[in-house]
C-alpha atoms as a PDB file:
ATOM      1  CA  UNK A   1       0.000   0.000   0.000  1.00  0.00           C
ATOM      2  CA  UNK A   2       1.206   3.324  -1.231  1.00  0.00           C
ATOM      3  CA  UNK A   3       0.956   6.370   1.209  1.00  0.00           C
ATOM      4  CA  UNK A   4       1.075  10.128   0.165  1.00  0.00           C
ATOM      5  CA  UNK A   5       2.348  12.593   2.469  1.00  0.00           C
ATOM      6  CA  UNK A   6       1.035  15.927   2.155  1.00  0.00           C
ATOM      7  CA  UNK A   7       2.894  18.675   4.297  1.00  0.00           C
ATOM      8  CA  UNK A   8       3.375  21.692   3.042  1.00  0.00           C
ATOM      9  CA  UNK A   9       5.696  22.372   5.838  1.00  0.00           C
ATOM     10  CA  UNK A  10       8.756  19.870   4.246  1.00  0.00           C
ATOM     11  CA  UNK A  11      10.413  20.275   1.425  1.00  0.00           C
ATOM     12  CA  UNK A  12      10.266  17.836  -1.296  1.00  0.00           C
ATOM     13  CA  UNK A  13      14.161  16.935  -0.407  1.00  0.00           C
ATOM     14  CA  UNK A  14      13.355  16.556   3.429  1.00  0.00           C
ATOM     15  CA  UNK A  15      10.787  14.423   2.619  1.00  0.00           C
ATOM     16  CA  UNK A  16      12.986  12.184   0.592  1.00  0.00           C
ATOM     17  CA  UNK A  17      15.523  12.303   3.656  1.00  0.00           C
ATOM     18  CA  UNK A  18      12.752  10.632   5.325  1.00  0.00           C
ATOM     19  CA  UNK A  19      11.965   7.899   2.982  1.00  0.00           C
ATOM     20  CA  UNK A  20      15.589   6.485   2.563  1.00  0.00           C
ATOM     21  CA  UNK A  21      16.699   6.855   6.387  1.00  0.00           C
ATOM     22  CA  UNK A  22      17.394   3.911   8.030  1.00  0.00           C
ATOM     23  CA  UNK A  23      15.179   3.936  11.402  1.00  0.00           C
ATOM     24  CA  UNK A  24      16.739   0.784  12.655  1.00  0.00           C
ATOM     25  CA  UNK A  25      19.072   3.059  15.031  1.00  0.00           C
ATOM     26  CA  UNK A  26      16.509   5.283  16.255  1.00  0.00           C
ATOM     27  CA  UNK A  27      14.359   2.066  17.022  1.00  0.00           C
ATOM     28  CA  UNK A  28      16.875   0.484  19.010  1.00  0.00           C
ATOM     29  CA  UNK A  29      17.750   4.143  21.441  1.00  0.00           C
ATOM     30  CA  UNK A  30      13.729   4.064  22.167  1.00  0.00           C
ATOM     31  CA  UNK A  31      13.586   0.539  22.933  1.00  0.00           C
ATOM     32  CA  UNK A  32      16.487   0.905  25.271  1.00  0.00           C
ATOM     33  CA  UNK A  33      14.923   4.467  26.914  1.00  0.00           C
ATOM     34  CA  UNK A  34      11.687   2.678  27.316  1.00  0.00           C
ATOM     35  CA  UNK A  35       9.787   5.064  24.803  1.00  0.00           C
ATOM     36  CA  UNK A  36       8.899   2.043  22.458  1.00  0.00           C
ATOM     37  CA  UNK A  37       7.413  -1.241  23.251  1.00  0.00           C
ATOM     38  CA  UNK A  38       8.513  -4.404  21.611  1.00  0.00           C
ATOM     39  CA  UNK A  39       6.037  -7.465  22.400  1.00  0.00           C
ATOM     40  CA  UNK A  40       5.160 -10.971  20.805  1.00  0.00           C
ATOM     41  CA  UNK A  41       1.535 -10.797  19.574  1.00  0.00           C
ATOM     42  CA  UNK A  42      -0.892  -8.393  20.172  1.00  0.00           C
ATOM     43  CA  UNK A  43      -2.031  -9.648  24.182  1.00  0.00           C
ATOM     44  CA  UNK A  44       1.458  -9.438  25.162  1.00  0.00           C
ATOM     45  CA  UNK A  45       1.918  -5.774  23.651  1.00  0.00           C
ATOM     46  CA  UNK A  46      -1.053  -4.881  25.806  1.00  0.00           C
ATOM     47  CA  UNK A  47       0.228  -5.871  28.848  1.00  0.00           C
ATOM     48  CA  UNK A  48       4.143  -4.048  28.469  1.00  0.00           C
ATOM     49  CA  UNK A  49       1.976  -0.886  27.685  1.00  0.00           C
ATOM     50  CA  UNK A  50      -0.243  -1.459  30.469  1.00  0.00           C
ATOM     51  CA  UNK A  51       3.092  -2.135  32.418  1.00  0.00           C
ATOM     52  CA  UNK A  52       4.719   0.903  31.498  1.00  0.00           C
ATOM     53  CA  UNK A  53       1.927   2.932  31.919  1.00  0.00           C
ATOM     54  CA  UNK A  54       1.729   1.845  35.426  1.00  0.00           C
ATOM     55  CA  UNK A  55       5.445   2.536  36.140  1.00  0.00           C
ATOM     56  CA  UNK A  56       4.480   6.127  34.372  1.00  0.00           C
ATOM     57  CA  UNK A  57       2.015   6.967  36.390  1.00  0.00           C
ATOM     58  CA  UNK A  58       1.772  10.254  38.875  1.00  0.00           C
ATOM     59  CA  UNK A  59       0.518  10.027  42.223  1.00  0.00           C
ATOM     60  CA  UNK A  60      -0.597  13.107  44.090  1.00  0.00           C
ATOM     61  CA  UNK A  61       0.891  13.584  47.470  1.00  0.00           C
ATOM     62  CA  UNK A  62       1.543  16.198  50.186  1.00  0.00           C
ATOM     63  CA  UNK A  63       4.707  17.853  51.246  1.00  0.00           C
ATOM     64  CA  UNK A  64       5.943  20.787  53.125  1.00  0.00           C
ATOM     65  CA  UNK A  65       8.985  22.687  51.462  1.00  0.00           C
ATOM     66  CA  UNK A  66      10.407  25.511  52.475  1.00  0.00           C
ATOM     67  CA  UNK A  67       9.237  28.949  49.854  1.00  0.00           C
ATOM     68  CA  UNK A  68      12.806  29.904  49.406  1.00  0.00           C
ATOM     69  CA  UNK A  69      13.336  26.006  47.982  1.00  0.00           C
ATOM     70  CA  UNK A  70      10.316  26.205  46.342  1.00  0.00           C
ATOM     71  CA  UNK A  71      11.290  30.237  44.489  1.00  0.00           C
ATOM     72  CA  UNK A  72      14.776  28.570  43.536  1.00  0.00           C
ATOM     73  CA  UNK A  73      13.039  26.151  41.854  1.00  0.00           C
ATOM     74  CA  UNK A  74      10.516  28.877  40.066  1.00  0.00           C
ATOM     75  CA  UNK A  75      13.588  30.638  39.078  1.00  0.00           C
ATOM     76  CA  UNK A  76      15.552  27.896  37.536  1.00  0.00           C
ATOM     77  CA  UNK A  77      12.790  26.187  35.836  1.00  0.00           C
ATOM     78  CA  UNK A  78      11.558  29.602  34.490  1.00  0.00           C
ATOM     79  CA  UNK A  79      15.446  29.947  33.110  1.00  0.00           C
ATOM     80  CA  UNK A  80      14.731  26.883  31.270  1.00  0.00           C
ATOM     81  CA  UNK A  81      11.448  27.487  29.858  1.00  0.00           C
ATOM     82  CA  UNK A  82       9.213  24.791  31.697  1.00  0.00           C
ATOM     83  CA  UNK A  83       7.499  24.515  35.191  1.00  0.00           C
ATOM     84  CA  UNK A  84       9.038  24.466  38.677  1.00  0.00           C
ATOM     85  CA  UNK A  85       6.640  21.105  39.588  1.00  0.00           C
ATOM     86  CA  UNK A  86       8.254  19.585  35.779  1.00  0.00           C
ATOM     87  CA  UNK A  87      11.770  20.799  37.496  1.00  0.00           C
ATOM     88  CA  UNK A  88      11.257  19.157  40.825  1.00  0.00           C
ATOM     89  CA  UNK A  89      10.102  15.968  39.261  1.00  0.00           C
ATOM     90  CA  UNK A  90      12.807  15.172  37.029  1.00  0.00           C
ATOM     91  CA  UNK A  91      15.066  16.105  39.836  1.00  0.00           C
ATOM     92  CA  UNK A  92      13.496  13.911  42.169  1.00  0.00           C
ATOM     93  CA  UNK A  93      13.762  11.075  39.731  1.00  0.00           C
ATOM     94  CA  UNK A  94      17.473  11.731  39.015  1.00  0.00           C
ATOM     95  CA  UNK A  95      18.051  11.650  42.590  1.00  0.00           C
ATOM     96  CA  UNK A  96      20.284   8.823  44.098  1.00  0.00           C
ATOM     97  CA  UNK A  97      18.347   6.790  46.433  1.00  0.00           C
END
C-alpha cells in the first residue's frame, strides 16, 4: 500500500531524507529508553503498555517545602522554559536513592 504525504511544511528533499533513512538506530535508542514497546503478539503488547503505563504513572501527594526552595526552583525552571513542579520531578527522579 502506497501512502502520500502531504505537508506543506517539508520540502520535497526533506521528505525524501525521510523515505531512505534507516530507522533501525533510532528504534533500538527508544527501545532501550523505554519510549517504544517491543512485544510478541498483540495480548502481550497490551500488557508491556499497560506495564509501562503503570510505572508512568503520577501520584498526588503532600509535602511541606520551604518557599525559598520552592522560588529557587521557580527561578531555575523559568530559566529553562518549563514549570518548577516539571523541574522538581525530574530532579526527584534523578536523585540517588
Amino acid at each position: 500500500m502506497d501512502f502520500k504525504i502531504v505537508d506543506d511544511t517539508m520540502s520535497k528533499e526533506e521528505l525524501e531524507a525521510l523515505e531512505k533513512r534507516n530507522y533501525s538506530k533510532d528504534l533500538k535508542e527508544a527501545r532501550k529508553n523505554g519510549s517504544v514497546v517491543v512485544a510478541d503478539g498483540w495480548d502481550n503488547a497490551v500488557k508491556a503498555i499497560k506495564a509501562k503505563r503503570a510505572l508512568d504513572a503520577s501520584k498526588t501527594i503532600t509535602i511541606r517545602v520551604p518557599v525559598r526552595v520552592i522560588e529557587r526552583y521557580k527561578k531555575k525552571a523559568a530559566s529553562v522554559g518549563i514549570g518548577y513542579q516539571t523541574l522538581m520531578k525530574e530532579m526527584l527522579e534523578a536523585a540517588p536513592v
